[in-house]
Protein backbone atom coordinates (compact mmCIF):
# COMPACT_ATOMS: atom_id res chain seq x y z
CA UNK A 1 -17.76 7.05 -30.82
CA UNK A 2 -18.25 8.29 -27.20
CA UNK A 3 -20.75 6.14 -26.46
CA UNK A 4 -18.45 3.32 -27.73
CA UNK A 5 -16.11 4.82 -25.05
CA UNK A 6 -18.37 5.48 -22.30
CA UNK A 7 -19.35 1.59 -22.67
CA UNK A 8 -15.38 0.17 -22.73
CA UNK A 9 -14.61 2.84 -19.43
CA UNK A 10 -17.98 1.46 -17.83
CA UNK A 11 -16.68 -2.55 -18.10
CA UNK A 12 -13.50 -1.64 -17.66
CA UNK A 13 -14.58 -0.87 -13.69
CA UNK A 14 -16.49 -3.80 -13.76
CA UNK A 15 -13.72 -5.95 -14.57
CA UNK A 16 -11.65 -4.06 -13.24
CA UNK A 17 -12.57 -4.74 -9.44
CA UNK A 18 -11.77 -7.98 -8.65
CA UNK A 19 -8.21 -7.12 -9.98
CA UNK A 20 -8.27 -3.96 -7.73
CA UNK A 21 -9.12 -5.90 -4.49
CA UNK A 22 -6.61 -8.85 -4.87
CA UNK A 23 -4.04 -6.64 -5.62
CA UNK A 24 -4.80 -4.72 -2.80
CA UNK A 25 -4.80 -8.13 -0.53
CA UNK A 26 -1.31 -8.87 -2.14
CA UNK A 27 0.30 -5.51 -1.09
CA UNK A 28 -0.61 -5.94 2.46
CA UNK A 29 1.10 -9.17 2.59
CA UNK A 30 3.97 -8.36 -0.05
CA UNK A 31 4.71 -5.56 2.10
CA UNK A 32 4.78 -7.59 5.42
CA UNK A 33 7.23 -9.84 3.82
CA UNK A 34 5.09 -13.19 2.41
CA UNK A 35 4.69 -13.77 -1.31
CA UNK A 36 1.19 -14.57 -1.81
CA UNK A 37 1.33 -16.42 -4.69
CA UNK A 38 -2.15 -18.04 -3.57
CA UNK A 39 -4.02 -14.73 -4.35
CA UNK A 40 -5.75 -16.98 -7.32
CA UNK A 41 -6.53 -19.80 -5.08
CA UNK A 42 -8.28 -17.40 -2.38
CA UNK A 43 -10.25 -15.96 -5.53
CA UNK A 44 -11.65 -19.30 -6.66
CA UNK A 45 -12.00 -20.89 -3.04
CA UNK A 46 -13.82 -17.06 -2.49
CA UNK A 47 -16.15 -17.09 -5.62
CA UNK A 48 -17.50 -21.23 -4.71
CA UNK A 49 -18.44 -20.48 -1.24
CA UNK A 50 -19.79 -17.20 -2.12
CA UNK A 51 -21.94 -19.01 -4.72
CA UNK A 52 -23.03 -21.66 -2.81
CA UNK A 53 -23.60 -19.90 0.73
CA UNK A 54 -25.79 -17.45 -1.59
CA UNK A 55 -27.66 -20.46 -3.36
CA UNK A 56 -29.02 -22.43 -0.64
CA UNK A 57 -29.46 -19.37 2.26
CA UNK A 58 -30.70 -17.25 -0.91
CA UNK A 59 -28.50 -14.31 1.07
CA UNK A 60 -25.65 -12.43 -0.38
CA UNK A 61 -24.89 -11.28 2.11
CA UNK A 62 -24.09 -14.66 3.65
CA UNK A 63 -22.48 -15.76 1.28
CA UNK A 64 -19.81 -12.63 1.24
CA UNK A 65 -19.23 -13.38 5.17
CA UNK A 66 -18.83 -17.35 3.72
CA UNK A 67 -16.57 -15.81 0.74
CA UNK A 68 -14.41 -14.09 3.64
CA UNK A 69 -13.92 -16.92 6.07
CA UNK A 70 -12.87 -19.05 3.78
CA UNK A 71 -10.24 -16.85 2.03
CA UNK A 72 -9.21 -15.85 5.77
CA UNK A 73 -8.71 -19.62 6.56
CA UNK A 74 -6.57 -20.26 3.82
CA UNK A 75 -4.43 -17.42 4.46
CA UNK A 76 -4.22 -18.51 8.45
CA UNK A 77 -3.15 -21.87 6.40
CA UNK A 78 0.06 -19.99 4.07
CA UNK A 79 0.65 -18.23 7.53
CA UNK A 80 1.34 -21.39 9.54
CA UNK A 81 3.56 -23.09 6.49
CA UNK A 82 5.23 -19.89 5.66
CA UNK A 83 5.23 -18.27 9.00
CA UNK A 84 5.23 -20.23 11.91
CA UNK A 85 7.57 -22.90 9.99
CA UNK A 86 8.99 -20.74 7.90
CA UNK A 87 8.53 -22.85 4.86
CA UNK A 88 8.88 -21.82 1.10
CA UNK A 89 6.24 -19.53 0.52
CA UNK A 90 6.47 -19.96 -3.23
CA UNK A 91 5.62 -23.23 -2.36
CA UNK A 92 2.61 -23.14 0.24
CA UNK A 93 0.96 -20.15 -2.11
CA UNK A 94 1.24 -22.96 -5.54
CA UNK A 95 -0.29 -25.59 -3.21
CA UNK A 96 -3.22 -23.54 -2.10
CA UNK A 97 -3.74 -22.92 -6.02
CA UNK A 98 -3.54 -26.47 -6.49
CA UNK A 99 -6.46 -27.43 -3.56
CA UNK A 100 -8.55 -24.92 -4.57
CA UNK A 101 -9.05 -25.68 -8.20
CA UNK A 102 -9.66 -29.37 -7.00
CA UNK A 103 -11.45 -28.27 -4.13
CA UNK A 104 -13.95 -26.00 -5.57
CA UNK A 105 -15.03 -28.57 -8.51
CA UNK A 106 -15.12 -31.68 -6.48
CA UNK A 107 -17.35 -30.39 -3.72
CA UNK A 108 -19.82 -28.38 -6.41
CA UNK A 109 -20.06 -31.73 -8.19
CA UNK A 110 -20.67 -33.73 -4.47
CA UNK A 111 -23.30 -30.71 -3.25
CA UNK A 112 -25.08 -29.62 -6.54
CA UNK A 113 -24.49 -32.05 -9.09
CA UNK A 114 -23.80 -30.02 -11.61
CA UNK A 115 -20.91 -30.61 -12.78
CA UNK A 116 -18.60 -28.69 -10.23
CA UNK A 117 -20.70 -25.42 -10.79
CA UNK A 118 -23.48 -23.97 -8.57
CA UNK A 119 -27.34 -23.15 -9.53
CA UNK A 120 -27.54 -20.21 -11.32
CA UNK A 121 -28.72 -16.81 -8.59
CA UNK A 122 -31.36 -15.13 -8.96
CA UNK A 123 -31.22 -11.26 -8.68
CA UNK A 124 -32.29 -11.61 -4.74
CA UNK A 125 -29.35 -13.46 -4.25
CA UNK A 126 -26.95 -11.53 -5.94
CA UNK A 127 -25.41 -7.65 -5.75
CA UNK A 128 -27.04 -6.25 -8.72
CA UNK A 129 -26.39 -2.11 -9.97
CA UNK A 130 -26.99 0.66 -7.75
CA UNK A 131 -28.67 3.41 -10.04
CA UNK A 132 -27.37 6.83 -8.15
CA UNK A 133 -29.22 9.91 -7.08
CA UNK A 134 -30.81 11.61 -10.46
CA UNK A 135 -29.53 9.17 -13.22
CA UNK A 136 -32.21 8.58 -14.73
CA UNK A 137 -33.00 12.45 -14.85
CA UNK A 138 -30.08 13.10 -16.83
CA UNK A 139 -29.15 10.36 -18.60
CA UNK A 140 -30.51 12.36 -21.77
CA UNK A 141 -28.28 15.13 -21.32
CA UNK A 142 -24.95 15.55 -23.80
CA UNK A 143 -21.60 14.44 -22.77
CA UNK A 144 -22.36 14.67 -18.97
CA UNK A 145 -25.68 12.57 -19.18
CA UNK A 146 -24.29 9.36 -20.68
CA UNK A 147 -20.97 10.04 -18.26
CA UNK A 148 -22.90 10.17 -15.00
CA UNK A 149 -25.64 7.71 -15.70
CA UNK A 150 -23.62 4.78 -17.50
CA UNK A 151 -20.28 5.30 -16.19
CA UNK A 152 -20.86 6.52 -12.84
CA UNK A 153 -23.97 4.71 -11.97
CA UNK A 154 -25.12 1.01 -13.02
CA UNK A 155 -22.56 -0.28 -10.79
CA UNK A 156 -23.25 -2.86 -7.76
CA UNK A 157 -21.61 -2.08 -4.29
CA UNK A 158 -18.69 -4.00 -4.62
CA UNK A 159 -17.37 -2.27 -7.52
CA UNK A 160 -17.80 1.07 -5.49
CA UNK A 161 -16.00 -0.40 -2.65
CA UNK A 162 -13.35 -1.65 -4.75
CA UNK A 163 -12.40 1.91 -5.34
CA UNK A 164 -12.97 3.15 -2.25
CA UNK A 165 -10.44 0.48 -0.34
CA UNK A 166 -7.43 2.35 -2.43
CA UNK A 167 -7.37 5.81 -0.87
CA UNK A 168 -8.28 3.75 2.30
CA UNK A 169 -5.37 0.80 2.12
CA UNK A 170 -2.94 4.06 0.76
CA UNK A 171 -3.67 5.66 4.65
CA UNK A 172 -3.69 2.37 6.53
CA UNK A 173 -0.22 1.48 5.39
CA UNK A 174 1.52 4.93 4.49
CA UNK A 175 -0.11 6.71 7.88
CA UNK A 176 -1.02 4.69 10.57
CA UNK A 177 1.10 2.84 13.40
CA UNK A 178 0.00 -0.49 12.24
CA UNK A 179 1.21 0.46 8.91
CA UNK A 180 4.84 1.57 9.46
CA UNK A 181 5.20 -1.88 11.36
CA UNK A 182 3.73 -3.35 8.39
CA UNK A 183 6.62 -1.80 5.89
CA UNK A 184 9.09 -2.22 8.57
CA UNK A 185 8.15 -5.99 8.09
CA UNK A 186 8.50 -6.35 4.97
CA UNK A 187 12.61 -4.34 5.02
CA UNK A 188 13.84 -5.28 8.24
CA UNK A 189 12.26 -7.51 10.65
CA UNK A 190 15.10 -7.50 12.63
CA UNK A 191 14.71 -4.01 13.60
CA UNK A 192 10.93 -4.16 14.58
CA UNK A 193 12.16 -7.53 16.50
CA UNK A 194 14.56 -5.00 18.43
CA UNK A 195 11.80 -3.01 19.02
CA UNK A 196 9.70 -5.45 20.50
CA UNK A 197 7.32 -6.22 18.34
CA UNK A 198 6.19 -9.36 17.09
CA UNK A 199 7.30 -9.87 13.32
CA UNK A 200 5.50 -13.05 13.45
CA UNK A 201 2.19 -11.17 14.58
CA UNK A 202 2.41 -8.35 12.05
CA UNK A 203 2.63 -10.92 9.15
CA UNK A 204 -0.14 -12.41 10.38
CA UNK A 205 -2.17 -9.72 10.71
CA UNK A 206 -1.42 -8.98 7.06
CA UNK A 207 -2.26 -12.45 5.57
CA UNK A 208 -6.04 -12.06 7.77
CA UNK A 209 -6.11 -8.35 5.46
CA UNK A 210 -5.50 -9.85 2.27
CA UNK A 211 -7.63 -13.02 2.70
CA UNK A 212 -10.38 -9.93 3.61
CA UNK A 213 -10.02 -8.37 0.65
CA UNK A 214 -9.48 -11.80 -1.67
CA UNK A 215 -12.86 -12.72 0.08
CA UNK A 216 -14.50 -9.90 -1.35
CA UNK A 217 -13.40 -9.83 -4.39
CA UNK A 218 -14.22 -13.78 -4.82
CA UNK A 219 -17.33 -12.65 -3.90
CA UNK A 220 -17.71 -10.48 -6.95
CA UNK A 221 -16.77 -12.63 -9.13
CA UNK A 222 -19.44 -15.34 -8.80
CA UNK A 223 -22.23 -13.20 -7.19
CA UNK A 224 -22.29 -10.09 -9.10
CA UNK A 225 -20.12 -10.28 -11.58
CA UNK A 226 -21.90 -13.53 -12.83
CA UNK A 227 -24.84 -15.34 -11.31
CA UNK A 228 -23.27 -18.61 -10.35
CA UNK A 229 -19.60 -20.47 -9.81
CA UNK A 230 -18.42 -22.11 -12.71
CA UNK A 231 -14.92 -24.04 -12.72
CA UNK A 232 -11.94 -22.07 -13.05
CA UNK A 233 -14.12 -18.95 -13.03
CA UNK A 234 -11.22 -16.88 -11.15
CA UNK A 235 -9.23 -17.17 -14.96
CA UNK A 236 -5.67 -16.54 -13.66
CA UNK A 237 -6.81 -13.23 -12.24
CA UNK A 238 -5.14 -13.77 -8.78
CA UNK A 239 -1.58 -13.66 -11.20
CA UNK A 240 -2.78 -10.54 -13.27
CA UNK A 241 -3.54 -8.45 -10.01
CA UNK A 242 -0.09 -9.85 -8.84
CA UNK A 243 1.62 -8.70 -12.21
CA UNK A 244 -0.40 -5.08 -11.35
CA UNK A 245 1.13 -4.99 -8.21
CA UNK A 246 4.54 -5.60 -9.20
CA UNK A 247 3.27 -2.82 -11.92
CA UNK A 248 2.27 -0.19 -9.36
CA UNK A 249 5.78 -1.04 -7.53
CA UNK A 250 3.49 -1.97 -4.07
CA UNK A 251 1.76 1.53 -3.32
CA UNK A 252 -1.96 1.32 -3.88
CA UNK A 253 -2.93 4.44 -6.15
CA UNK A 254 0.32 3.16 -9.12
CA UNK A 255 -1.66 -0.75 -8.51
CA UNK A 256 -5.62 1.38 -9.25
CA UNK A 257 -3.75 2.41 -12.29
CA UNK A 258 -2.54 -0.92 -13.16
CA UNK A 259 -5.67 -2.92 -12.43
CA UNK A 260 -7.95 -0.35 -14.59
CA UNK A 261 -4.73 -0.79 -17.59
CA UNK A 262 -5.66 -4.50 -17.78
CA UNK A 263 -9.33 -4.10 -17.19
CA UNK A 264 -9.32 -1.47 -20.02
CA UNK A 265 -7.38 -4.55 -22.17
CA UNK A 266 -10.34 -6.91 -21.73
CA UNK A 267 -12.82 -4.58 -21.70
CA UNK A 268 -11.57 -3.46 -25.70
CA UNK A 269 -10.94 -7.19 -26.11
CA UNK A 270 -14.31 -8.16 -25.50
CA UNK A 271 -15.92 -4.98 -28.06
CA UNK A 272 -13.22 -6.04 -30.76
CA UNK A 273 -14.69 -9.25 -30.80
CA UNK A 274 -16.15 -9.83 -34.39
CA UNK A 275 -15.35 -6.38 -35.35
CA UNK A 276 -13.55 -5.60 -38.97
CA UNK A 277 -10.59 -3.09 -38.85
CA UNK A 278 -8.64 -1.50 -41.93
CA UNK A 279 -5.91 -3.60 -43.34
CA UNK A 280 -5.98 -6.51 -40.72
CA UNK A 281 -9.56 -7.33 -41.14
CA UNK A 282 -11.87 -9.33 -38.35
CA UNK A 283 -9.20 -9.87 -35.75
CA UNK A 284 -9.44 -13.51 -34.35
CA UNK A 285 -11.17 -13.99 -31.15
CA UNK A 286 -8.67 -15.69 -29.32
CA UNK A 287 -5.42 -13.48 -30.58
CA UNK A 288 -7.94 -10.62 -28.55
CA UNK A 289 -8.50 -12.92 -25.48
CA UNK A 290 -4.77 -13.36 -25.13
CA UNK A 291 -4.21 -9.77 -24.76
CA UNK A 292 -4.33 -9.12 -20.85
CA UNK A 293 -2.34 -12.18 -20.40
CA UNK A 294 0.34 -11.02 -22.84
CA UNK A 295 0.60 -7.25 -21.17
CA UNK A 296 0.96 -9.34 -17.84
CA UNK A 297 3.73 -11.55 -19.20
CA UNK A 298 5.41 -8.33 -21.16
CA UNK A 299 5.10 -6.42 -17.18
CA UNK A 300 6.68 -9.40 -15.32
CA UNK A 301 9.57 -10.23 -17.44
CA UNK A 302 10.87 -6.35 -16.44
CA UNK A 303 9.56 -4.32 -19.16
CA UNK A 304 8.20 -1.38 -17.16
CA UNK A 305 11.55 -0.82 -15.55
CA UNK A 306 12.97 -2.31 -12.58
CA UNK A 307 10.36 -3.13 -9.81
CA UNK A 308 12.29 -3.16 -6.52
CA UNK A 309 9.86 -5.08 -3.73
CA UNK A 310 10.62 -4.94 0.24
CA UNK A 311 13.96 -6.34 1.18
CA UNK A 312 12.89 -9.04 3.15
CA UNK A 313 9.94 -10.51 0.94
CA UNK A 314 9.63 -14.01 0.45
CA UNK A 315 12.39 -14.44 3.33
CA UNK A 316 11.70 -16.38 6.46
CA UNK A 317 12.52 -14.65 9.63
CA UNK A 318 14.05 -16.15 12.05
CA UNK A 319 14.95 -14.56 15.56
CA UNK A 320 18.96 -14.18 16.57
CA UNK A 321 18.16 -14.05 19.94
């Protein structure tokens, strides 16, 4: 039984941290003021260039920087509809969704021939698990052995980082100068306008943040997550970490908690699988699939209380002088 558990905990970071970084990348701009509605379209424009940089340099690492300039590039894009001419950013965010699914598959089936996916990586061209300082030496040791080697260990470095840009995001917007204009944004542009600041500036500096962090975690998904793009392979996770971060009410530790509640979901989802239970029996496989996506339509529709976003989110700004 705790080895079953240690084994649901361990995916459950794994899955896990793709949610945690796009839901990170939505704060920053929620808080600013722009819906970013495109966080699934950044994912899956993310995870092909990732996969293809990565399968013809045979460098991750190139194709993470790929995975970031393209996420950046379509946030500059939602910037300069939703910013600069302060059009409907429920609207620009649905048609980045909408280019990227087409996007993704028509070039992968123009560049690889394969069907819209990419060649399968091989482990030099992916981010495969760090094993940690002494692992192996106690991996045979009770309770803490199993906890420290499987749960704490295994992991690749973008998991790690995953958790590590919470605690960091929670200080850039809650204690720096950068982030006070960020949440000033996101209430009352028209105060940091009076101040003489740019709103315009600030907004965009927080679209280039979560197209960062979208980049990353696009990268995860195809490069060490799995060894390849495959259409569709982002799976409506750009809307779960969205629902998370309407969960965690926009602060970053509340949206960790959220992103591990639905990674824990698919993580039991996935052991369940072709398991028999008393009474109910082998549970079908697709009534256990549906279960994130249910939580996430259960969270938006207002059942974890009333989720109160900034004041001025999803609200062009326009200057009155």
């Amino acid at each position: 039984m705790y080895e079953n558990l240690i084994l649901i905990l361990d995916a459950t970071l794994r899955v896990s941290a793709p949610l945690i970084l796009a839901a990170l990348a939505g704060l920053f701009s929620e808080r600013s003021g722009i819906v970013n509605i495109a966080l699934e379209g950044k994912l899956l424009s993310a995870a092909f260039a990732a996969a293809a940089t990565a399968s013809v340099t045979g460098n991750v690492w190139l194709g993470l920087l790929a995975a970031i300039g393209v996420s950046v590039c379509l946030s500059l894009i939602h910037g300069f509809a939703s910013i600069t001419h302060r059009g409907d950013q429920i609207v620009s965010g649905v048609a980045i969704n909408m280019l990227a699914v087409g996007l993704t598959v028509t070039l992968g089936r123009f560049w690889f021939g394969l069907g819209g996916q990419t060649p399968a990586l091989p482990d030099s061209a992916r981010f495969t698990p760090i094993t940690l300082p002494g692992a192996d030496a106690v991996a045979d040791v009770p309770v803490i052995g199993p906890l420290y080697s499987e749960l704490i260990s295994g992991h690749n470095i973008l998991v790690y980082l995953a958790l590590l840009m919470v605690p960091f995001v929670w200080w850039v917007v809650f204690r720096t100068r950068f982030g006070l204009r960020l949440r000033a944004a996101g209430e009352n542009p028209h105060a940091v306008d009076t101040a003489g600041i740019s709103v315009a500036w600030i907004r965009y500096r927080a679209l280039i943040c979560a197209g960062i962090l979208c980049g990353i975690a696009g990268a995860y998904l195809s490069t060490a997550h799995s060894a390849g793009f495959v259409a569709n392979m982002s799976a409506g996770k750009g809307f779960i970490a969205l629902a998370a971060l309407i969960f965690g009410k926009w602060k970053p530790v509340p949206v960790l908690f959220g992103c591990l509640l639905f990674g824990f979901l698919d993580a039991v989802a996935i052991r369940l699988q072709g398991a028999e239970l008393p009474i109910v029996g082998e549970i079908p496989v697709q009534a256990i699939e549906v279960l994130p996506y249910i939580l996430t339509v259960l969270l938006l529709a207002g059942f974890i209380g009333r989720a109160v976003g900034p004041k001025s989110i999803g609200v062009p700004y326009v200057k009155t002088r």
